[in-house]
N, C-alpha and C. Protein backbone atom coordinates (compact mmCIF):
# COMPACT_ATOMS: atom_id res chain seq x y z
N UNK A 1 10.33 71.56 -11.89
CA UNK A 1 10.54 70.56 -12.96
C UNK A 1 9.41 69.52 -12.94
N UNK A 2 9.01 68.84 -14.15
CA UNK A 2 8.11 67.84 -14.44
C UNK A 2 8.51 66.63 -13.77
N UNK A 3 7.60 65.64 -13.00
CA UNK A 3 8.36 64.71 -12.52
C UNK A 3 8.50 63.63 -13.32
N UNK A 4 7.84 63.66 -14.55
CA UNK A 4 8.28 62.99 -15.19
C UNK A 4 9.98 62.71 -16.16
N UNK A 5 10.13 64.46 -16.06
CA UNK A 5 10.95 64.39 -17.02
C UNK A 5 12.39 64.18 -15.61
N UNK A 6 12.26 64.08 -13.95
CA UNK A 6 12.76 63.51 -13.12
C UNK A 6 13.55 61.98 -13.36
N UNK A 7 12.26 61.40 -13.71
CA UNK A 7 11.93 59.97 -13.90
C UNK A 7 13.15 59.66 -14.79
N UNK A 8 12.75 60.59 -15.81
CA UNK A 8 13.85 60.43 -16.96
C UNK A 8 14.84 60.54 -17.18
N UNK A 9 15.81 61.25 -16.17
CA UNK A 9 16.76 61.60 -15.69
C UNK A 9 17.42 60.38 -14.86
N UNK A 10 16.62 60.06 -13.96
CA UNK A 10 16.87 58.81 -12.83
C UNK A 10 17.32 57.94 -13.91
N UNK A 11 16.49 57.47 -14.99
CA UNK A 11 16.67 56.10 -15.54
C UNK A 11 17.68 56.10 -16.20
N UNK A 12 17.72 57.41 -16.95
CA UNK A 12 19.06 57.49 -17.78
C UNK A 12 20.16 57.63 -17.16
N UNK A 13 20.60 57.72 -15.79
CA UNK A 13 21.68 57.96 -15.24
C UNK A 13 21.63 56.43 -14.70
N UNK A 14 20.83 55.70 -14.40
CA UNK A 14 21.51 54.14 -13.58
C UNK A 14 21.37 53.48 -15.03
N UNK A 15 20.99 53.69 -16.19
CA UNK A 15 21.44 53.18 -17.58
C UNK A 15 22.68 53.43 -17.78
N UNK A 16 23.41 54.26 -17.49
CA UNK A 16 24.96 54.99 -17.74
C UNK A 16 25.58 54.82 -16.44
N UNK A 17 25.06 54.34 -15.77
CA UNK A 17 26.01 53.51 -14.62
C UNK A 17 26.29 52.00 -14.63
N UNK A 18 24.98 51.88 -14.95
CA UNK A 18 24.81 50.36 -15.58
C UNK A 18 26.15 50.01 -16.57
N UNK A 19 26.03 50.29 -17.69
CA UNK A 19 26.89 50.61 -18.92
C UNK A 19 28.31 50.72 -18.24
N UNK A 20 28.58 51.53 -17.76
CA UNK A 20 29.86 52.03 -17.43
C UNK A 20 30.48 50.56 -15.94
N UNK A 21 29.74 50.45 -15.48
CA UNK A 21 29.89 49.12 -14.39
C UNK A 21 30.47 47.59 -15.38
N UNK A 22 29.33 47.22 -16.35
CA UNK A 22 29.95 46.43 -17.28
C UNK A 22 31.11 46.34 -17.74
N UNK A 23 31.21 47.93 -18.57
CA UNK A 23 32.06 48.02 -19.17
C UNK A 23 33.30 48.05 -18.17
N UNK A 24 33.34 48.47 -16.89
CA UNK A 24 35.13 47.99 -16.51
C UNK A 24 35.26 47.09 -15.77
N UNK A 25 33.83 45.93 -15.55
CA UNK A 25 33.92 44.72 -15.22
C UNK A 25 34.30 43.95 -16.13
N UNK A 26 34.20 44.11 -17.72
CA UNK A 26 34.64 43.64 -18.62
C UNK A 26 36.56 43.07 -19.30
C-alpha cells in the first residue's frame, strides 16, 4: 500500500474518533 494513502486512513479514523468522542461527551 501507498503510504500516503496510510496517512489517509490514520487521519480519517482519529477524525471519526474525534467526532464520535464529542458527540457522546455531548
Amino acid at each position: 500500500m501507498c503510504l500516503s494513502h496510510i496517512l489517509y486512513i490514520n487521519t480519517a479514523t482519529r477524525l471519526c474518533v474525534i467526532f464520535i468522542e464529542e458527540w457522546r461527551f455531548k
